[in-house]
Protein backbone atom coordinates (compact mmCIF):
# COMPACT_ATOMS: atom_id res chain seq x y z
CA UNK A 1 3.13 -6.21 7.31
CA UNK A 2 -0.66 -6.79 8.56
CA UNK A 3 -1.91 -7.18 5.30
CA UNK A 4 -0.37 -8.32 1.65
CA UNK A 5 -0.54 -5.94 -1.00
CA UNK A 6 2.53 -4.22 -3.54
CA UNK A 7 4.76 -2.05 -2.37
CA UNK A 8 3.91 -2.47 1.46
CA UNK A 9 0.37 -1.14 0.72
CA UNK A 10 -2.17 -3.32 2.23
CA UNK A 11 -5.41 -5.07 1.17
CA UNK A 12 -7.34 -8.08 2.78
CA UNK A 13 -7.99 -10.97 0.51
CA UNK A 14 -10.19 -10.86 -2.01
CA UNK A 15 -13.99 -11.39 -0.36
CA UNK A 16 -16.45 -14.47 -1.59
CA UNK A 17 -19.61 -13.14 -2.96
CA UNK A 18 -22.80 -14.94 -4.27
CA UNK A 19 -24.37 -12.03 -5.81
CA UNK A 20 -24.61 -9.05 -7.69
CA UNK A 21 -24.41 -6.01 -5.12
CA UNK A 22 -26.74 -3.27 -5.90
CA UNK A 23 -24.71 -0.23 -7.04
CA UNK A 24 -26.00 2.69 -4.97
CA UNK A 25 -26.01 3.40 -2.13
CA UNK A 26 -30.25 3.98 -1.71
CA UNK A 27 -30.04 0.72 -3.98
CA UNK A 28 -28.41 -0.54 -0.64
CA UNK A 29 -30.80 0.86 1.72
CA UNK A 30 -33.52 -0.79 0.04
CA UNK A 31 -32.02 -4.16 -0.34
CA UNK A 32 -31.28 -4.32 2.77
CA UNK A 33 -35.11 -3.14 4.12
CA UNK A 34 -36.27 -5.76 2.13
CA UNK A 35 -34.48 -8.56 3.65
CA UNK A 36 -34.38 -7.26 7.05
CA UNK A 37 -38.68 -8.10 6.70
CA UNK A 38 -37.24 -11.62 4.91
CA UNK A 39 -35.28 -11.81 8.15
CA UNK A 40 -38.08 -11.33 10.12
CA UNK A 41 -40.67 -13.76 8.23
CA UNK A 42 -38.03 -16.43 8.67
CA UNK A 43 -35.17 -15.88 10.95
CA UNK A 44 -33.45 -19.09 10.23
CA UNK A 45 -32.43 -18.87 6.91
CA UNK A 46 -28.20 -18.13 6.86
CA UNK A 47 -28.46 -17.54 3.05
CA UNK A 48 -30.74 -14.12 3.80
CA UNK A 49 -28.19 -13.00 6.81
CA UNK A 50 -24.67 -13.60 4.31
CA UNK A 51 -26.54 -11.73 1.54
CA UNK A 52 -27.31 -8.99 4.31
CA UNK A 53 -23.79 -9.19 5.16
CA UNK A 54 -22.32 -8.56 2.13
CA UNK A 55 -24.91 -5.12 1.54
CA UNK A 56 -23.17 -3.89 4.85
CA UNK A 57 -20.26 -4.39 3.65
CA UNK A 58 -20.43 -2.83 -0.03
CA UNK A 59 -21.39 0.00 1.61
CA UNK A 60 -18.42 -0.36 4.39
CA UNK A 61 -20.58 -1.12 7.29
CA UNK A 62 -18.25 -3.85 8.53
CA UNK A 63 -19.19 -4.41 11.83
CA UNK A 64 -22.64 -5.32 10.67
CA UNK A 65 -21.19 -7.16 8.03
CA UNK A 66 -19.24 -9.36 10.82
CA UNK A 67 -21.74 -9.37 12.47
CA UNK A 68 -24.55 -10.76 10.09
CA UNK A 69 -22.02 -13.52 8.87
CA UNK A 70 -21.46 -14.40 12.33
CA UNK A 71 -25.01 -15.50 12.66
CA UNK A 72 -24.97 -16.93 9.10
CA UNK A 73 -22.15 -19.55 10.23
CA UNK A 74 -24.11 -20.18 13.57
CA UNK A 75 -26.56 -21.29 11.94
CA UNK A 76 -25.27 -23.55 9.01
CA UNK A 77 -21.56 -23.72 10.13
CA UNK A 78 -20.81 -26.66 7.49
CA UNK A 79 -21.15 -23.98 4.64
CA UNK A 80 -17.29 -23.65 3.18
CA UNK A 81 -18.21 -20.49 1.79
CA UNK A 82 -19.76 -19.20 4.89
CA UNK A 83 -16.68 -20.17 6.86
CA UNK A 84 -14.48 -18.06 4.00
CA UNK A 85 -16.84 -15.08 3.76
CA UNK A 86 -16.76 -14.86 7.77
CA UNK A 87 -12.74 -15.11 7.66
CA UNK A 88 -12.23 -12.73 4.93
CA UNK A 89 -14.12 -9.92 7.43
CA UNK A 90 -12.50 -10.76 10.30
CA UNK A 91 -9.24 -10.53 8.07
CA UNK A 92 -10.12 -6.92 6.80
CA UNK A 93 -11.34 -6.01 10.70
CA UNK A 94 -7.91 -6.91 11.83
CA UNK A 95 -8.99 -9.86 13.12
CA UNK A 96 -6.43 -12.30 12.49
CA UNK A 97 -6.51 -15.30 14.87
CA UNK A 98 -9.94 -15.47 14.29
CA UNK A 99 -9.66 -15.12 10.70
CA UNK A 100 -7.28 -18.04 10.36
CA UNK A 101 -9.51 -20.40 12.85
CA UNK A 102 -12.24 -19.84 9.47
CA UNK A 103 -10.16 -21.24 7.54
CA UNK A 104 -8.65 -24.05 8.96
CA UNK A 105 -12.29 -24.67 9.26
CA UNK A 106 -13.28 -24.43 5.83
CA UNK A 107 -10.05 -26.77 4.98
CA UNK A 108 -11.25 -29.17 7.43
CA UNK A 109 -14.45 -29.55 5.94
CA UNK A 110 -13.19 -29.40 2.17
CA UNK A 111 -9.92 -30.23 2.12
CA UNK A 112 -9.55 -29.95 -1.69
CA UNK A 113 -10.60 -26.07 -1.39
CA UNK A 114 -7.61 -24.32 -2.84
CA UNK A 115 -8.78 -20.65 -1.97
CA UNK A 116 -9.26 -21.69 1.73
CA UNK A 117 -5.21 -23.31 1.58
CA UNK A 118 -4.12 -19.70 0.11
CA UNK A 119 -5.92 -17.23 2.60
CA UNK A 120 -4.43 -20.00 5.60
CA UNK A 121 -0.77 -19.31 3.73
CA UNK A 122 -1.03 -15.47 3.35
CA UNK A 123 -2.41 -15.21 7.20
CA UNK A 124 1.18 -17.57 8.31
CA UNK A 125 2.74 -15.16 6.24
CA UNK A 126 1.66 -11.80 7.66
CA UNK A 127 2.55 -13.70 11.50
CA UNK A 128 6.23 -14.68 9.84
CA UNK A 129 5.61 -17.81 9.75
CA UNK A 130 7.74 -18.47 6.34
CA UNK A 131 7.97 -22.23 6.35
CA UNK A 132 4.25 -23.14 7.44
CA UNK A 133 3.02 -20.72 4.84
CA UNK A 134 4.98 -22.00 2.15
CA UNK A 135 4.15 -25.63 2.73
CA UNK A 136 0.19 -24.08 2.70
CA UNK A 137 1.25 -22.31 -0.90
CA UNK A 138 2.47 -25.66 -2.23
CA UNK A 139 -0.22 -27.61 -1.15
CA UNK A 140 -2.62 -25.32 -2.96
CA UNK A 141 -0.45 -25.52 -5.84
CA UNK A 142 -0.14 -29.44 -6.17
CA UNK A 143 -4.07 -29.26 -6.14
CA UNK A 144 -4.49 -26.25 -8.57
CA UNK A 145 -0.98 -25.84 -10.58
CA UNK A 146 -2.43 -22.56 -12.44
CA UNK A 147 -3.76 -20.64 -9.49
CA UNK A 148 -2.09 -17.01 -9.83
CA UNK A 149 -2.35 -16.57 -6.05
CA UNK A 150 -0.47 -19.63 -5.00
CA UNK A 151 2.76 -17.90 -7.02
CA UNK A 152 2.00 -14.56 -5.78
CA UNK A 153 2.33 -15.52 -2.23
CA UNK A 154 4.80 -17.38 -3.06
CA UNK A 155 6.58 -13.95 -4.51
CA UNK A 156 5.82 -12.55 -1.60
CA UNK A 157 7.33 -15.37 1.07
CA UNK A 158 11.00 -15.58 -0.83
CA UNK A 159 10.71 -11.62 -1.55
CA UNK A 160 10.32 -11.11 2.61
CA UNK A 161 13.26 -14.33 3.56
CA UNK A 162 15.56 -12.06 1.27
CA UNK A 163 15.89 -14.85 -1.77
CA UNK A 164 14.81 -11.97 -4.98
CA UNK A 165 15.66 -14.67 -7.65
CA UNK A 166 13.00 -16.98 -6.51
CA UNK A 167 10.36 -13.95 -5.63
CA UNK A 168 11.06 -12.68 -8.75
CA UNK A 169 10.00 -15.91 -10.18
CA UNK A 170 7.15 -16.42 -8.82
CA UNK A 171 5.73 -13.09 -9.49
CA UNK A 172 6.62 -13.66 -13.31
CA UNK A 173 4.67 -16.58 -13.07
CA UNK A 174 2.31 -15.12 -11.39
CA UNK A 175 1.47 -12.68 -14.49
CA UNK A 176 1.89 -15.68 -16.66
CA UNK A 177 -1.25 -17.23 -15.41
CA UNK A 178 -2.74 -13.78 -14.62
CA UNK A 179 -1.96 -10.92 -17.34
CA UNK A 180 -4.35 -8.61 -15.62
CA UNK A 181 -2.25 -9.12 -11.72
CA UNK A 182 -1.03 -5.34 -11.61
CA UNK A 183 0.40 -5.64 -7.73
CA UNK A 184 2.35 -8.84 -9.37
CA UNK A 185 3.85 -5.82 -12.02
CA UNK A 186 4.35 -3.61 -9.36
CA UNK A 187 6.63 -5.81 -7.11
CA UNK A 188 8.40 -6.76 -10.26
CA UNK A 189 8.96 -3.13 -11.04
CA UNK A 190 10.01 -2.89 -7.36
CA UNK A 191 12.30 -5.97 -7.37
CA UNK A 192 13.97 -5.12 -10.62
CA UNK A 193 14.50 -1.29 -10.00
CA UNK A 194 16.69 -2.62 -6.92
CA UNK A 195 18.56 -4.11 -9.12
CA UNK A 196 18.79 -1.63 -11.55
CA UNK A 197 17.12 -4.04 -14.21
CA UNK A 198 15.58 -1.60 -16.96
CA UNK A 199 12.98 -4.35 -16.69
CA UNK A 200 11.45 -2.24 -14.28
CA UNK A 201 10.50 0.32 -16.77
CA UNK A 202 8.52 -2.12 -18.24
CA UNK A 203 6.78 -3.77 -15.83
CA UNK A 204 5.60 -0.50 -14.30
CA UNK A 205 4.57 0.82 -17.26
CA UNK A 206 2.51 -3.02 -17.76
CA UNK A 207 1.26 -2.04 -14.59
CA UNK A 208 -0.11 1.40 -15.72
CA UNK A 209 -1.51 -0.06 -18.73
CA UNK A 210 -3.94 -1.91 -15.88
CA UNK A 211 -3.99 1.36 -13.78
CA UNK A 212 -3.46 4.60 -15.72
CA UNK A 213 -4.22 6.90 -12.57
CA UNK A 214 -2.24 4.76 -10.08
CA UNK A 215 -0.37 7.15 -8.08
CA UNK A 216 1.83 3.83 -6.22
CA UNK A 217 2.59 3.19 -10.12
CA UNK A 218 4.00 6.84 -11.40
CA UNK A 219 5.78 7.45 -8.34
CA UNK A 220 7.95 4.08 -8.48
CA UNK A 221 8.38 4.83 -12.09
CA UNK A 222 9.49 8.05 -11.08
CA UNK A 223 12.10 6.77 -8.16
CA UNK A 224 13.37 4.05 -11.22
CA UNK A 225 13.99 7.26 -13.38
CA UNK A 226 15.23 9.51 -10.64
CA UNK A 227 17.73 6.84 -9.53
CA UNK A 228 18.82 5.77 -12.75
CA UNK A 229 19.62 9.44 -14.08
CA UNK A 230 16.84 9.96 -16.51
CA UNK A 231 16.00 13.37 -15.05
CA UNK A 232 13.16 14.52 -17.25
CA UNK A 233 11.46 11.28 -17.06
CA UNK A 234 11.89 11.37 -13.44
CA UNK A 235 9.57 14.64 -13.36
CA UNK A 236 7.40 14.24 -15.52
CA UNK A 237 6.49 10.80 -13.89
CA UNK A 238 6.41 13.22 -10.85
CA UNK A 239 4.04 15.51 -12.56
CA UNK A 240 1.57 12.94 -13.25
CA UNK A 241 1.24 11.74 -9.66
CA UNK A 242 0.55 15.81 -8.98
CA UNK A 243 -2.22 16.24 -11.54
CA UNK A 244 -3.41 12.35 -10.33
CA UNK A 245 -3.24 13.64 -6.66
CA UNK A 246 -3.47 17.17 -6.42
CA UNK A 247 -2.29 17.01 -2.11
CA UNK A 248 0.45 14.58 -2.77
CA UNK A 249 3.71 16.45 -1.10
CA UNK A 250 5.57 13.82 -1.79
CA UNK A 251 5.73 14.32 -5.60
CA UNK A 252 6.68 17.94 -5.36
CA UNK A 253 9.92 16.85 -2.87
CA UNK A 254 11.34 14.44 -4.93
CA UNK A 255 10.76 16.66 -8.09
CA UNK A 256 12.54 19.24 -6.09
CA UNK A 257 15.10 16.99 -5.10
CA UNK A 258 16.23 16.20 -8.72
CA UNK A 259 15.80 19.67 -9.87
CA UNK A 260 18.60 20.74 -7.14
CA UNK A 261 20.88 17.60 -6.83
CA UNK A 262 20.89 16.36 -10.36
CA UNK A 263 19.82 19.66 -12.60
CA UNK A 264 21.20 22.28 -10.20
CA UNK A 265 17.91 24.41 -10.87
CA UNK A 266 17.48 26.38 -8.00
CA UNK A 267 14.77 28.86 -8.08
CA UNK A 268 12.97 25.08 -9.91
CA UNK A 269 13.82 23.27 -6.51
CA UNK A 270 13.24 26.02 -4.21
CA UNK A 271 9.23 26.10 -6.04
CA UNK A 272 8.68 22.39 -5.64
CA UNK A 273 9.81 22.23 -2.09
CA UNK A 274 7.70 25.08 -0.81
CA UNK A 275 4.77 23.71 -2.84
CA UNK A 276 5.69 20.43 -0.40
CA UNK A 277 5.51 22.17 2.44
CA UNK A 278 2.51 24.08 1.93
CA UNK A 279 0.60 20.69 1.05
CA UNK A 280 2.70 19.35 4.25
CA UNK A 281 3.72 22.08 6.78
CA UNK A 282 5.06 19.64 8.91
CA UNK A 283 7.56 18.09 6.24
CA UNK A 284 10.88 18.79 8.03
CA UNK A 285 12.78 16.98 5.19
CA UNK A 286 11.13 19.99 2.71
CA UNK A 287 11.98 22.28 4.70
CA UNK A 288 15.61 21.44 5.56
CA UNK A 289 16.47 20.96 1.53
CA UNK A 290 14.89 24.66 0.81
CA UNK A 291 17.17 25.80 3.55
CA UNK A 292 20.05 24.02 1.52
CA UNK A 293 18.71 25.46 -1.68
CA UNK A 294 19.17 29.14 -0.24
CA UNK A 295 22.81 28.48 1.23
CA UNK A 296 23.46 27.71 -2.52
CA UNK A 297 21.50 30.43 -3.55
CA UNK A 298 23.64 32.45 -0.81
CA UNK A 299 20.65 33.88 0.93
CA UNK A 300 21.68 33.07 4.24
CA UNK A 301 19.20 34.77 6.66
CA UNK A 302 16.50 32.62 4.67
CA UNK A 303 18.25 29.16 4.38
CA UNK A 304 19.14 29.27 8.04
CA UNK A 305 15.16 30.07 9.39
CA UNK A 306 14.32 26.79 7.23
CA UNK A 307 16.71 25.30 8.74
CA UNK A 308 15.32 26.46 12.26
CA UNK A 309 11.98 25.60 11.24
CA UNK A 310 13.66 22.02 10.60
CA UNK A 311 14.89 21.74 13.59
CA UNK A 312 11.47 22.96 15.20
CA UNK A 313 9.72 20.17 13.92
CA UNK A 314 12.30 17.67 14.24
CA UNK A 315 14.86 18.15 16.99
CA UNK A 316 16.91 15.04 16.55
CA UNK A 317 17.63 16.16 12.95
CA UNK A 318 21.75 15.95 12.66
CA UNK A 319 22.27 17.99 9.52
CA UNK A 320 19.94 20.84 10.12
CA UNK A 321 22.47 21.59 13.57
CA UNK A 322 25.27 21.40 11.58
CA UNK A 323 23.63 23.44 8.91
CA UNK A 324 23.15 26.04 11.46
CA UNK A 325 26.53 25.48 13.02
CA UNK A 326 28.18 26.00 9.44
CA UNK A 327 26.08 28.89 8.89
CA UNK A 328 26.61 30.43 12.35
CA UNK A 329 30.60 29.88 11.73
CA UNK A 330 29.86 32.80 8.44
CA UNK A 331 28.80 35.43 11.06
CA UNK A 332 24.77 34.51 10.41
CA UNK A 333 22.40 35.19 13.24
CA UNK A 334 20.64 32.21 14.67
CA UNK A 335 17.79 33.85 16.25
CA UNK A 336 16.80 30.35 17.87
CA UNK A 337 19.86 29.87 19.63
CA UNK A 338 19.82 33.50 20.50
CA UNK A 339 16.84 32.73 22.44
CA UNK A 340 18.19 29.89 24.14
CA UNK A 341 20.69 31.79 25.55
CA UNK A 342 18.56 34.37 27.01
C-alpha cells in the first residue's frame, strides 16, 4: 500500500492551497510568466514561489512544483502551511521519508494542527506502523472530535490489522461527519460485501450517487451481485463499467464468467470473453475460459488452441495442461506438444 485510497487504489493526501488556480492550461502559462518577472523583481518573497508551485502542479509539473516549494520553505521555514504543502508533494512524488520529516515539522511548530497529526498517521500507516499511527489518529481526534479523516484512517488501520467490526465503524462514522466521503462508501461496500451484508448494495449505490461514472463503483457493485446470485444485476452493473470505459477487459470477463458458470449461455460467454481478449490479447485467464466454453460447446479443435494460447502466455498455468491433457486423452491433436516432440 504506498498510498491510501478505496479499494487499494491510491491517492496522496489532499494538497493545501491558498488560491484559486487558473483553469486552463494557457491560463497557467500566463500566471506563471507573470510571477516568474514577480520572482525576478523580488526573489525573496516564499509567498510568490508556493503560489508558483502550486501552477506547476495544477498542471502536473511536479518536479517544479517540489521544487518551487522547496525554495519557499528555505526561505520562511516557520510557515506550517509551507511545511504541509512541501510534504504533501514529496508524498505524491513518492517521497515518503521526506514527506513525513514535513510534518513532524509542521507539528513541532503548531502542535495543535490537526491536519499535520493526520498526514504523520496515514504516512506510519502506509510504513505498517499500526500502533504509532493510531496513537497519531487519536491525538488528532482528542483535538478535533469531528474531523472525517481522523475516522477514516482510523477505518483504514483496524481494516489492514484484520479487526472489520472496528474498521467498519469508523468508516460509518466517517460518513457521519462527511456525507459527501465516497472512498468511506466504497470500503463499506467492500467490507460488507465480504460479509455478504446486503448493506453493500447500499453503500455502493451511496457511493454512485457521489460518482455516477465511477468505474471502481459499478464493478464492486457488480462482484456484490455476481457473488450473491443476482445474475442480471451482475451484468448490467457490468455493462455500465463497458459504456463508462469502453477498453475495460475486465468487465467483459466477468460478464462472461456469469453468463457461462451461472446462466450456462454459451455462445453469450464465448462473445464477452473474446471481446476481453481483443481489448487484452494477453489475458490468459480469457482465453483459458473460452477454451472451456468450446469443450462445452464440444468444439474441441477450438477449445484446445485457446487453451494452447493459455498456456503460451502463461506457462505455469495448472488447468490449461490438464485441459489439454483431458482433451488429448479424447483423441484431440495438440499441435503444441506435437511440436515439442519434433
Amino acid at each position: 500500500m504506498a498510498f491510501l485510497a478505496a479499494c487499494g487504489t491510491q491517492q496522496a493526501p489532499h494538497a493545501v492551497t491558498d488560491g484559486r488556480i487558473p483553469s486552463t492550461p494557457d491560463s497557467v502559462t500566463l500566471a506563471i510568466r507573470a510571477l516568474d518577472q514577480r520572482i525576478v523583481d523580488d526573489p525573496g518573497q516564499a509567498v510568490l514561489y508556493r503560489q508558483r508551485s502550486q501552477l506547476y502542479v495544477s498542471i502536473d509539473s511536479l518536479k517544479q512544483g517540489v521544487r518551487d516549494m522547496e525554495r519557499a520553505v528555505s526561505l520562511d521555514s516557520s510557515n506550517v502551511t509551507n511545511q504541509l504543502m512541501l510534504g504533501d508533494l514529496y508524498y505524491r512524488t513518492m517521497q515518503v521519508e521526506k514527506a513525513l520529516a514535513r510534518f513532524e515539522k509542521a507539528s513541532a511548530l503548531d502542535p495543535e494542527d490537526t491536519q499535520a497529526l493526520l498526514k504523520r498517521a496515514e504516512i506510519k500507516l502506509v510504513l505498517r506502523k499500526y500502533k504509532e499511527s493510531l496513537t497519531l489518529v487519536n491525538d488528532a481526534l482528542r483535538k478535533d472530535p469531528v474531523t472525517p479523516r481522523g475516522y477514516y484512517l482510523k477505518g483504514w488501520i483496524h481494516m489492514e490489522t484484520g479487526d472489520t467490526n472496528l474498521a467498519l465503524s469508523s468508516f460509518r462514522t466517517a460518513v457521519e461527519q462527511d456525507a459527501q466521503d465516497y472512498s468511506a462508501y466504497i470500503l463499506l461496500g467492500k467490507l460488507s460485501a465480504a460479509r455478504h451484508d446486503p448493506l453493500a448494495e447500499q453503500y455502493y449505490g451511496t457511493a454512485l450517487s457521489l460518482r455516477p461514472r465511477s468505474v471502481e463503483a459499478w464493478y464492486n457493485k457488480g462482484m456484490y451481485y455476481q457473488e450473491n446470485g443476482f445474475d442480471s444485476l451482475a451484468l448490467d452493473a457490468y455493462r455500465h463499467v463497458a459504456e463508462i470505459d469502453s477498453m475495460n477487459a475486465l468487465a467483459w470477463y466477468n460478464s462472461g464468467w456469469v453468463r457461462l458458470e451461472h446462466l450456462g449461455d454459451l455462445p453469450g460467454a464465448s462473445r464477452d470473453f473474446s471481446q476481453a481478449i481483443h481489448l487484452e490479447p494477453a489475458y490468459f485467464d480469457a482465453w483459458y475460459n473460452r477454451g472451456v466454453v468450446m469443450e462445452r460447446m464440444n468444439e474441441l479443435d477450438s477449445a484446445a488452441a485457446n487453451y494452447q494460447m493459455t498456456l503460451h502466455l502463461a506457462p505455469s498455468h495448472l488447468l490449461a495442461a490438464e485441459a489439454l491433457d483431458r482433451l488429448q486423452a479424447k483423441g484431440v491433436r495438440i499441435k503444441m506438444r506435437e511440436h515439442r516432440k519434433k
